[in-house]
PDB file of N, CA and C in Angstrom:
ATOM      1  N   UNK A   1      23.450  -2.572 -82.565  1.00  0.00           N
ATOM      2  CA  UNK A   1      24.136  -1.372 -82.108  1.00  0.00           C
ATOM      3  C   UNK A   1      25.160  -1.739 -81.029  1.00  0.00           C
ATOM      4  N   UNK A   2      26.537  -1.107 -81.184  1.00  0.00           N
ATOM      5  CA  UNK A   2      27.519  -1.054 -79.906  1.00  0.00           C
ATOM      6  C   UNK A   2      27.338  -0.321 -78.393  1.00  0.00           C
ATOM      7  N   UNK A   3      25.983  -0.172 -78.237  1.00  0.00           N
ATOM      8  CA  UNK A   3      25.570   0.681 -76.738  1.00  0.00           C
ATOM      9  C   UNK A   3      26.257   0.281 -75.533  1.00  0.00           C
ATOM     10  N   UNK A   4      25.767  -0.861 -75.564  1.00  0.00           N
ATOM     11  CA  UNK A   4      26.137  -1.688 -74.214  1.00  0.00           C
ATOM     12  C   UNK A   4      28.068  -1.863 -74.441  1.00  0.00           C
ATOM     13  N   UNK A   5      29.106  -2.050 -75.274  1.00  0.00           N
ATOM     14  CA  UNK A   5      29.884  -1.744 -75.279  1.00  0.00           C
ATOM     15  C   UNK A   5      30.975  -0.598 -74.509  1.00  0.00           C
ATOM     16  N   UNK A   6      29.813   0.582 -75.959  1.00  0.00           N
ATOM     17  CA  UNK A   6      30.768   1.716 -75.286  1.00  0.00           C
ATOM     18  C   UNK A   6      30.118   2.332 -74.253  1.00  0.00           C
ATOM     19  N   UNK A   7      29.179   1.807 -73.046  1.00  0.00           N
ATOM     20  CA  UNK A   7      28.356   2.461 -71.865  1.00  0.00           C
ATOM     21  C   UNK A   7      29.317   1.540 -71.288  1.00  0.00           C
ATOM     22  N   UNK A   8      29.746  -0.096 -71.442  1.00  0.00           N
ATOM     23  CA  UNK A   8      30.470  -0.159 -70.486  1.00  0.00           C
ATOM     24  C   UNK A   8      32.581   0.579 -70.046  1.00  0.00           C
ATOM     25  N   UNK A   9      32.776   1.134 -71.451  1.00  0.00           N
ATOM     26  CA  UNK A   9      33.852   1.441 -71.427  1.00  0.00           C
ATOM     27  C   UNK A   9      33.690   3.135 -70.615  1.00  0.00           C
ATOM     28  N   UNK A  10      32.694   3.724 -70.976  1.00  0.00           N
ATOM     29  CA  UNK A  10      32.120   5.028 -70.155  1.00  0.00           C
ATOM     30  C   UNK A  10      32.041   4.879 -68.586  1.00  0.00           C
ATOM     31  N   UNK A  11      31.352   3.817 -68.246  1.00  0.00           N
ATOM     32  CA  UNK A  11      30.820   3.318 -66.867  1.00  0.00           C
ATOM     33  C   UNK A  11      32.373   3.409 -66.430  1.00  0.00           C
ATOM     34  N   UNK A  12      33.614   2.531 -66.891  1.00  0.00           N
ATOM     35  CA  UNK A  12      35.000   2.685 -66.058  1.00  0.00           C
ATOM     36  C   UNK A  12      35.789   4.250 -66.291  1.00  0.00           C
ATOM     37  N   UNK A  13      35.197   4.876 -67.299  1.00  0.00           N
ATOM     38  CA  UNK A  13      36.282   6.195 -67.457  1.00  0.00           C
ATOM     39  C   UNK A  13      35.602   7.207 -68.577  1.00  0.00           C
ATOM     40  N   UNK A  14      34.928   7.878 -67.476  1.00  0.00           N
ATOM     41  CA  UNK A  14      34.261   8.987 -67.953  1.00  0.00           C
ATOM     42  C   UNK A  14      34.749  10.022 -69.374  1.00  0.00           C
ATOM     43  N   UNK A  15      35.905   9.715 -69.221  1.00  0.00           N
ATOM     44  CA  UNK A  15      36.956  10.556 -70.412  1.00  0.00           C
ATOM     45  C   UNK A  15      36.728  10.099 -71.354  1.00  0.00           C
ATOM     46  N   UNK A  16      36.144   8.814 -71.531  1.00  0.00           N
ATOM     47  CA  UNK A  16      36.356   8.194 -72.925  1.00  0.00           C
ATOM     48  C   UNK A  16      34.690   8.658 -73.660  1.00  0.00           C
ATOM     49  N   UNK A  17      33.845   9.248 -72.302  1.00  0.00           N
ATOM     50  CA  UNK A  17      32.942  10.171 -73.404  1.00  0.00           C
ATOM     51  C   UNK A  17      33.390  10.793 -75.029  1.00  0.00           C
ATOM     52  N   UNK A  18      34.075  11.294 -74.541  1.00  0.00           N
ATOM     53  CA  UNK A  18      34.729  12.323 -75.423  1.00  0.00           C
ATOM     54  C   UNK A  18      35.097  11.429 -77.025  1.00  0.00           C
ATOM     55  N   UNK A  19      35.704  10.454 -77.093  1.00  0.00           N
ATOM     56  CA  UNK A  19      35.946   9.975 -78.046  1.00  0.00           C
ATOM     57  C   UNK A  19      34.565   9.491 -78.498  1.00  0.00           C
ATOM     58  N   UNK A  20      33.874   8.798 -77.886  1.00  0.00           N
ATOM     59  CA  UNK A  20      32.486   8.277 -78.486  1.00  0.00           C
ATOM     60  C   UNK A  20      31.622   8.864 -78.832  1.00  0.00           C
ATOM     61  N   UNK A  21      31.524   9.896 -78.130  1.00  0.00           N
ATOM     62  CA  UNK A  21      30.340  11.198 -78.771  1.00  0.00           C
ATOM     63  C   UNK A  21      31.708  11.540 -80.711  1.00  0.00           C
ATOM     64  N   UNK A  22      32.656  11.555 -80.403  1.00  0.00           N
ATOM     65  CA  UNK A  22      32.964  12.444 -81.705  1.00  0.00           C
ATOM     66  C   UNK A  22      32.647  11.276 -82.578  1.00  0.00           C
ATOM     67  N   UNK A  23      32.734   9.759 -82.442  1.00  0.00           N
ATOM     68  CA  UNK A  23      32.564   8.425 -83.167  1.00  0.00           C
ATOM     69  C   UNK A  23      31.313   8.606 -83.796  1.00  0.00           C
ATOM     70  N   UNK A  24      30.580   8.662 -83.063  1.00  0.00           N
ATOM     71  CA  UNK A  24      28.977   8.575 -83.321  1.00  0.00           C
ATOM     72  C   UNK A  24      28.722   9.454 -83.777  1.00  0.00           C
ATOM     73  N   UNK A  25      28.784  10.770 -83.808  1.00  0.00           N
ATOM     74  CA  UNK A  25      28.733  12.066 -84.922  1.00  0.00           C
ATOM     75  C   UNK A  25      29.178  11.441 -86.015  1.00  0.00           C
ATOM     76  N   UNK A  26      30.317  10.986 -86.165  1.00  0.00           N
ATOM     77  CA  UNK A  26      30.684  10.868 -88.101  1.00  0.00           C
ATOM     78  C   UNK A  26      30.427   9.935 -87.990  1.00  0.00           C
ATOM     79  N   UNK A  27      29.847   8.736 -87.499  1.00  0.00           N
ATOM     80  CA  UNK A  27      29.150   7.576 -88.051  1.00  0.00           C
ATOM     81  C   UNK A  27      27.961   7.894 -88.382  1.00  0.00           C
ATOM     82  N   UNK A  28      27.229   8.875 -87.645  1.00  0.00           N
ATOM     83  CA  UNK A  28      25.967   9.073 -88.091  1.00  0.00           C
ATOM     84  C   UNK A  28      25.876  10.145 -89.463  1.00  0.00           C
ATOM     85  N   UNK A  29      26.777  11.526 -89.143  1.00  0.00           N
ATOM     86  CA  UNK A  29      26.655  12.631 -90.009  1.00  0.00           C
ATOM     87  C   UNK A  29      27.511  12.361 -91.096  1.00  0.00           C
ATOM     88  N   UNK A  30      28.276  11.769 -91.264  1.00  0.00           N
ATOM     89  CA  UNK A  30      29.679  11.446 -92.318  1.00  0.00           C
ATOM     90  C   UNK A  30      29.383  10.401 -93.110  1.00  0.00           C
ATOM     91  N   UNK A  31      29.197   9.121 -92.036  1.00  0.00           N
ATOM     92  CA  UNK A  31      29.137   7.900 -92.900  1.00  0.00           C
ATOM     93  C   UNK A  31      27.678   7.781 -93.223  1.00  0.00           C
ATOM     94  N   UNK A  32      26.703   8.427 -92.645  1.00  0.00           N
ATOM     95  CA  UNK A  32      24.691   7.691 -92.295  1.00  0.00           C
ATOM     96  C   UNK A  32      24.948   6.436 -91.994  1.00  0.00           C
ATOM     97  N   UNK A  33      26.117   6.008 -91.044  1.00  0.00           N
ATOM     98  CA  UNK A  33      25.975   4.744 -90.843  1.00  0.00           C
ATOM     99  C   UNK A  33      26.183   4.662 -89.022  1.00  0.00           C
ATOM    100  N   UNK A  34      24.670   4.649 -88.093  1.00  0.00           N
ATOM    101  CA  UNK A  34      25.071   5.113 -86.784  1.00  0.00           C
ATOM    102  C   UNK A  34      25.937   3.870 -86.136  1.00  0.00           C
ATOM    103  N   UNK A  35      26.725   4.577 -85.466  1.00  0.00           N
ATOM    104  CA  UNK A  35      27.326   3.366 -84.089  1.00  0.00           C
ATOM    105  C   UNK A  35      26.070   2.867 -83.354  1.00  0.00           C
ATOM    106  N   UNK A  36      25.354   4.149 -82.605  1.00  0.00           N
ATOM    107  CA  UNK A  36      24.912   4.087 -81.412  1.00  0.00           C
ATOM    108  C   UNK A  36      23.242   4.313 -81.990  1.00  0.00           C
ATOM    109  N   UNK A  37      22.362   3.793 -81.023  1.00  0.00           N
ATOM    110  CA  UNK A  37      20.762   4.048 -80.959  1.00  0.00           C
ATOM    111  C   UNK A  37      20.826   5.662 -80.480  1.00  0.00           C
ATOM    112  N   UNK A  38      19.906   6.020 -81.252  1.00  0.00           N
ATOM    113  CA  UNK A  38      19.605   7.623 -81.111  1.00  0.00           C
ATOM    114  C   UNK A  38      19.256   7.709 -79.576  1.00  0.00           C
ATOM    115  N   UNK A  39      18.755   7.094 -78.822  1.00  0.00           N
ATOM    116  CA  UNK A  39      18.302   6.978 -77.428  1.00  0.00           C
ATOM    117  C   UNK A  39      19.919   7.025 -76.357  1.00  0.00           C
ATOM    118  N   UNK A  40      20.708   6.292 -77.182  1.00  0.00           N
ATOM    119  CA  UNK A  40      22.401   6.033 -76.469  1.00  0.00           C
ATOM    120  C   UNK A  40      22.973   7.460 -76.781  1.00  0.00           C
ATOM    121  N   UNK A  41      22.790   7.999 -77.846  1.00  0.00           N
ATOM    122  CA  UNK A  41      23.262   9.426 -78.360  1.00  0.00           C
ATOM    123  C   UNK A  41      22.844  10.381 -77.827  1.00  0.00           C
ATOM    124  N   UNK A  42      21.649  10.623 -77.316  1.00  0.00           N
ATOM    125  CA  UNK A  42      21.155  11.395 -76.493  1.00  0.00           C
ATOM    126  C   UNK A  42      21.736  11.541 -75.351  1.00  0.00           C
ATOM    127  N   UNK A  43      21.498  10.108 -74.711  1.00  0.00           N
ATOM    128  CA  UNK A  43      22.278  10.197 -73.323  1.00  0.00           C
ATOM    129  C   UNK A  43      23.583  10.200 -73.151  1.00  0.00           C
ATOM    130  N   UNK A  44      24.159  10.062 -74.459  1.00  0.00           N
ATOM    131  CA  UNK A  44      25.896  10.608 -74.008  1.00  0.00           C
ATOM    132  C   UNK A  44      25.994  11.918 -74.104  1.00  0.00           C
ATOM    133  N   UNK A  45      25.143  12.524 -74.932  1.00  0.00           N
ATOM    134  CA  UNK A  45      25.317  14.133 -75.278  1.00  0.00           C
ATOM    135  C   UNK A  45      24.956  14.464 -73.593  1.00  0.00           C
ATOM    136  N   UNK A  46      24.136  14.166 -73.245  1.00  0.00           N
ATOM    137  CA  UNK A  46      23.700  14.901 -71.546  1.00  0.00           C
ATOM    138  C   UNK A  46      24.687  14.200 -70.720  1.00  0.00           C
ATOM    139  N   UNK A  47      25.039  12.963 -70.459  1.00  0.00           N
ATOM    140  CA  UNK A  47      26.353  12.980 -70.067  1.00  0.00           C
ATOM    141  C   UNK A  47      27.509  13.451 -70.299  1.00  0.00           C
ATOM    142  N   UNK A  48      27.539  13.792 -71.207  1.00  0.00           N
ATOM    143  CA  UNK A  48      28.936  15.077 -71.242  1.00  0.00           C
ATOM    144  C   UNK A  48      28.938  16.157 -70.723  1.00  0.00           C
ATOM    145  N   UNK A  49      27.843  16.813 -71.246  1.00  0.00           N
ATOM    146  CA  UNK A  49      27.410  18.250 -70.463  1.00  0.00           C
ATOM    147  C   UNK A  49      27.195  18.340 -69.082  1.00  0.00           C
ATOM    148  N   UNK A  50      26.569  16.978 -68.257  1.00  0.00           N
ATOM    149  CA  UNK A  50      26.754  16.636 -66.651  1.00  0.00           C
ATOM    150  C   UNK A  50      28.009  16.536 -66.224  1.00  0.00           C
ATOM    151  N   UNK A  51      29.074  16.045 -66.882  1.00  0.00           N
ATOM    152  CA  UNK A  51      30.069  15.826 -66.457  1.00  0.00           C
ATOM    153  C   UNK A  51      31.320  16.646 -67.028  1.00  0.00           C
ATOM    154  N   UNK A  52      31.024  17.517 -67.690  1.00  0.00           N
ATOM    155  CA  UNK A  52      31.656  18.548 -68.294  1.00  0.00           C
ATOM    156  C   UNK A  52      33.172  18.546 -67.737  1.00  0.00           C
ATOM    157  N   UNK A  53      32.603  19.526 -66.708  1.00  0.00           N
ATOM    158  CA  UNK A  53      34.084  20.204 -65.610  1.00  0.00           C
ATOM    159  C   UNK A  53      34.943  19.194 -65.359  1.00  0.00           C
ATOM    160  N   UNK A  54      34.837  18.014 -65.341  1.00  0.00           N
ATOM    161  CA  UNK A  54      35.207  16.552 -64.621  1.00  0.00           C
ATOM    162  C   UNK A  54      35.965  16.374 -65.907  1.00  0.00           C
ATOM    163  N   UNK A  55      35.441  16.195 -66.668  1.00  0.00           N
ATOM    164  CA  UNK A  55      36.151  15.036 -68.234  1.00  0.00           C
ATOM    165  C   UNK A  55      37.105  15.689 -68.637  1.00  0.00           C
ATOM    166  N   UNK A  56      38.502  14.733 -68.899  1.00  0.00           N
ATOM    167  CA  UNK A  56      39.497  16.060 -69.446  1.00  0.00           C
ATOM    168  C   UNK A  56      39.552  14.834 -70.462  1.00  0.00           C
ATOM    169  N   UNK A  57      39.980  15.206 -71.491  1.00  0.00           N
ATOM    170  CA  UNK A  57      40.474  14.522 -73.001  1.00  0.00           C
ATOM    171  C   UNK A  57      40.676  15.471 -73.577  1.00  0.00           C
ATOM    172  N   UNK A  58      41.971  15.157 -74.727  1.00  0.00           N
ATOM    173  CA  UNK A  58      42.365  15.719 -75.527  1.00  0.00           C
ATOM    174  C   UNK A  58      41.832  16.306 -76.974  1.00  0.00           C
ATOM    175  N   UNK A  59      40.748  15.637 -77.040  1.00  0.00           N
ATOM    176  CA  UNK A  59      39.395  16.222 -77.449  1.00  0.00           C
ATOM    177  C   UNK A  59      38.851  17.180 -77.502  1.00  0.00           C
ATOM    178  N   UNK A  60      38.262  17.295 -75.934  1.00  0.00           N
ATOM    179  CA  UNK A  60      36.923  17.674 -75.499  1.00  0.00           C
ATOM    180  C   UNK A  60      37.263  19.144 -75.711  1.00  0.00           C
ATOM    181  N   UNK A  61      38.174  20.290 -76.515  1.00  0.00           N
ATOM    182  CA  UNK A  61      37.919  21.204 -76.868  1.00  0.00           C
ATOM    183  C   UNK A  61      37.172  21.301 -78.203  1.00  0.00           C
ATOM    184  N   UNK A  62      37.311  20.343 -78.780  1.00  0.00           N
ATOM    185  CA  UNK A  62      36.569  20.309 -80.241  1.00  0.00           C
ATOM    186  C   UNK A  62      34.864  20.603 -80.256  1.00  0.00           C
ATOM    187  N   UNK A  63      34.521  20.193 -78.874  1.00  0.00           N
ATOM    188  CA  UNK A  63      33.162  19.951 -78.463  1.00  0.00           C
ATOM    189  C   UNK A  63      32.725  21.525 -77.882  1.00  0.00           C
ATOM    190  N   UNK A  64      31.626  21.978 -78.336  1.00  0.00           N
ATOM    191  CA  UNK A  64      30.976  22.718 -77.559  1.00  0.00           C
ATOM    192  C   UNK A  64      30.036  22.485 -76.661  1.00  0.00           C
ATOM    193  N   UNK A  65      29.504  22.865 -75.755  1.00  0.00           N
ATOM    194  CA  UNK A  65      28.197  23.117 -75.139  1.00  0.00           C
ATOM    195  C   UNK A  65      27.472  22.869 -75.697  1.00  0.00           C
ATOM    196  N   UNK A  66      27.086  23.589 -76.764  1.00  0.00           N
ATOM    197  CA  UNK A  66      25.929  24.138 -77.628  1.00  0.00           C
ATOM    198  C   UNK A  66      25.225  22.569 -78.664  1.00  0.00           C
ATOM    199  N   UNK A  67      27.194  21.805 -78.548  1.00  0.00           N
ATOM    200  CA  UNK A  67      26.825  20.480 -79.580  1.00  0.00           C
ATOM    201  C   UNK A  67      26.110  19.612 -78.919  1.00  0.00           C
ATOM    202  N   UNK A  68      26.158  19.841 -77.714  1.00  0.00           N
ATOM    203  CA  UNK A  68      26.017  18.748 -76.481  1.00  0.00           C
ATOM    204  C   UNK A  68      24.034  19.174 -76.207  1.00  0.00           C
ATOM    205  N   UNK A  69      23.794  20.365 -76.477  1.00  0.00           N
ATOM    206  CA  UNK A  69      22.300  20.520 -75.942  1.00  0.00           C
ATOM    207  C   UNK A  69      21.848  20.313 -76.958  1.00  0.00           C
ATOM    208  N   UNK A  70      22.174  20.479 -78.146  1.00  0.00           N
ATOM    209  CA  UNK A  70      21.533  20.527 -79.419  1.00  0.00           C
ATOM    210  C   UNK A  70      21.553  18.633 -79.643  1.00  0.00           C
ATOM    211  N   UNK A  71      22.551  17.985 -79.531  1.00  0.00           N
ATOM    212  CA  UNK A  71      22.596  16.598 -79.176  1.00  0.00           C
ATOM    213  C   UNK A  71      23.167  16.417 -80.818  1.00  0.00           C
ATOM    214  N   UNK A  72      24.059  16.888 -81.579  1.00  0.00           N
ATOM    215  CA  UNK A  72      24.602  17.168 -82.617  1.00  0.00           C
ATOM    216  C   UNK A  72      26.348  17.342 -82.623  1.00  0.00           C
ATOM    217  N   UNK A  73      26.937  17.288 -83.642  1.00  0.00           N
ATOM    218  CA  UNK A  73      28.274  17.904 -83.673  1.00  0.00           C
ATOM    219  C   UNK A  73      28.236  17.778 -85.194  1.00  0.00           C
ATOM    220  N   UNK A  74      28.519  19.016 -85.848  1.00  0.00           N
ATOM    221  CA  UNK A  74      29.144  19.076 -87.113  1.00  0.00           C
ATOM    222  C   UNK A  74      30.365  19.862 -87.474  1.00  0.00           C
ATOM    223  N   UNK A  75      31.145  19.611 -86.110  1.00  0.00           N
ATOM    224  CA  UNK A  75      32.769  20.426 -86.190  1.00  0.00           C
ATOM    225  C   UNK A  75      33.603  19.609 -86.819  1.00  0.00           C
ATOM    226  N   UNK A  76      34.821  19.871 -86.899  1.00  0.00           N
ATOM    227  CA  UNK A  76      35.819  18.901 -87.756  1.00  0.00           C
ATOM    228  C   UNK A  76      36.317  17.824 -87.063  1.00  0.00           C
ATOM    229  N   UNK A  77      36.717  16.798 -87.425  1.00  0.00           N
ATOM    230  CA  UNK A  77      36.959  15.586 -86.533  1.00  0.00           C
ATOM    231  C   UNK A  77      38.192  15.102 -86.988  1.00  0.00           C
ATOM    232  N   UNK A  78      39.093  14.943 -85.568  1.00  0.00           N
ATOM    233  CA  UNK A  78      40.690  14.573 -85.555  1.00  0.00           C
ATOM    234  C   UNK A  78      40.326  13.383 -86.686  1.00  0.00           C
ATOM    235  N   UNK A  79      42.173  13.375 -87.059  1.00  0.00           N
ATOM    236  CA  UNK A  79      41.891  12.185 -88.167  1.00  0.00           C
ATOM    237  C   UNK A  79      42.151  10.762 -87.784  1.00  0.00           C
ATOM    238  N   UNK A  80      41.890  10.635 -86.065  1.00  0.00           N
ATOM    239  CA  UNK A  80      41.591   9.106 -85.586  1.00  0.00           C
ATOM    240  C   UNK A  80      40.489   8.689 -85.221  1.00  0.00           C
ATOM    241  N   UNK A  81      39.797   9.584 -85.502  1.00  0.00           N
ATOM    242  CA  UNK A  81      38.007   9.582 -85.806  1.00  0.00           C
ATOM    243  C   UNK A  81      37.480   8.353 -86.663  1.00  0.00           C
ATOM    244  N   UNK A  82      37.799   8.361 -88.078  1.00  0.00           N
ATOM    245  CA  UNK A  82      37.409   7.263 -89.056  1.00  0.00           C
ATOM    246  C   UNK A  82      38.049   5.951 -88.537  1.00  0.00           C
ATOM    247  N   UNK A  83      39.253   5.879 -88.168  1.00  0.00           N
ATOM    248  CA  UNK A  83      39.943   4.148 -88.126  1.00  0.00           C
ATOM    249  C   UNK A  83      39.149   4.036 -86.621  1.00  0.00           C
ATOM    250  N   UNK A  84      39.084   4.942 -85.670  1.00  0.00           N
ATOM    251  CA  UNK A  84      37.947   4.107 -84.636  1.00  0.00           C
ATOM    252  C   UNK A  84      36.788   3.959 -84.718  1.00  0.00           C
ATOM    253  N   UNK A  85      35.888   4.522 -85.875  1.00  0.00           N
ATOM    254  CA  UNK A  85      35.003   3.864 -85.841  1.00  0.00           C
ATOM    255  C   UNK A  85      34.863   2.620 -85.974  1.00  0.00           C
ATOM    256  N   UNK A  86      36.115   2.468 -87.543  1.00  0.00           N
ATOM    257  CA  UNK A  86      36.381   0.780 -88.076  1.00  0.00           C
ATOM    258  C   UNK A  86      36.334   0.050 -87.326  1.00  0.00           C
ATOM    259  N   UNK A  87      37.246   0.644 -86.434  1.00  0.00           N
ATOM    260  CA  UNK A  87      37.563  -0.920 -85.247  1.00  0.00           C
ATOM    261  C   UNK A  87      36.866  -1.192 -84.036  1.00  0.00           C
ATOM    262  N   UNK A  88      36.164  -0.102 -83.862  1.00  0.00           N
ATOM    263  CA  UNK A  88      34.959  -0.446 -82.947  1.00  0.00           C
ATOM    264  C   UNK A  88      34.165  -1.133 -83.515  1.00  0.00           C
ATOM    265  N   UNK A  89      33.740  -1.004 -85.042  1.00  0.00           N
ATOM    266  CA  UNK A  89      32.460  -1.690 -85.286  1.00  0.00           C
ATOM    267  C   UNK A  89      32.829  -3.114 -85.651  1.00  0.00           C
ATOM    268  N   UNK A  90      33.967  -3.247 -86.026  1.00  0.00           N
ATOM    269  CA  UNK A  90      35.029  -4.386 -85.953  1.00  0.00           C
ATOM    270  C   UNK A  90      35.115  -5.408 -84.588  1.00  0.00           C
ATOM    271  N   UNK A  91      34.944  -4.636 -83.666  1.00  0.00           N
ATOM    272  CA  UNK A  91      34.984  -5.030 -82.409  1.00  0.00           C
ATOM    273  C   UNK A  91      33.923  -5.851 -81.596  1.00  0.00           C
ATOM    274  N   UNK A  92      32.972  -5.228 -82.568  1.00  0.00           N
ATOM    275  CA  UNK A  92      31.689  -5.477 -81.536  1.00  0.00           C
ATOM    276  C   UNK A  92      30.893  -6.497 -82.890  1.00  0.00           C
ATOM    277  N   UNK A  93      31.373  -7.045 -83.859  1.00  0.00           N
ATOM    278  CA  UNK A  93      31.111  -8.167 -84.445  1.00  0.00           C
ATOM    279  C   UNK A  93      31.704  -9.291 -83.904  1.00  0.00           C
ATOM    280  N   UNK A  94      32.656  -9.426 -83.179  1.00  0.00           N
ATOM    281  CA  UNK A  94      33.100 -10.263 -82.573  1.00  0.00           C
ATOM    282  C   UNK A  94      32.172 -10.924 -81.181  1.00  0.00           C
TER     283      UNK A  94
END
């Protein structure tokens, strides 16, 4: 799994929540193929919702509340969703 990756790209810039929670939704719900340990998914979903007011991305309207407690998203996903998963998982074979 890419955890330790994208926790360290989170750890420098809270914003980039936003892209990784939508990654890990369609890797998990789209492809059944997860990025992240269900344990890493959890805790980004509650890190978002902790850090809500704070995180701005161009995103983070796609996201509800509701996706974030439920620890889920099955909304529609921008179409730079799929090529980052590629290249993250691309990334982290290296």
């Amino acid at each position: 799994m890419l955890d330790a990756i994208a926790q360290k790209r989170i750890d420098m810039n809270i914003n980039m929540s936003i892209p990784f929670y939508l990654m890990a939704a369609y890797a998990y719900y789209v492809k059944d193929n997860p990025l992240f340990s269900d344990a890493f998914f959890d805790n980004l979903a509650k890190n978002v919702l902790e850090n809500w007011d704070t995180i701005d991305h161009y995103h983070k309207s796609l996201i509800k509340k509701d996706d974030l407690i439920a620890g889920t998203y099955l909304g529609k996903y921008p179409s730079v969703v799929e090529g980052a998963v590629e290249t993250f998982r691309k990334e982290g074979e290296k």
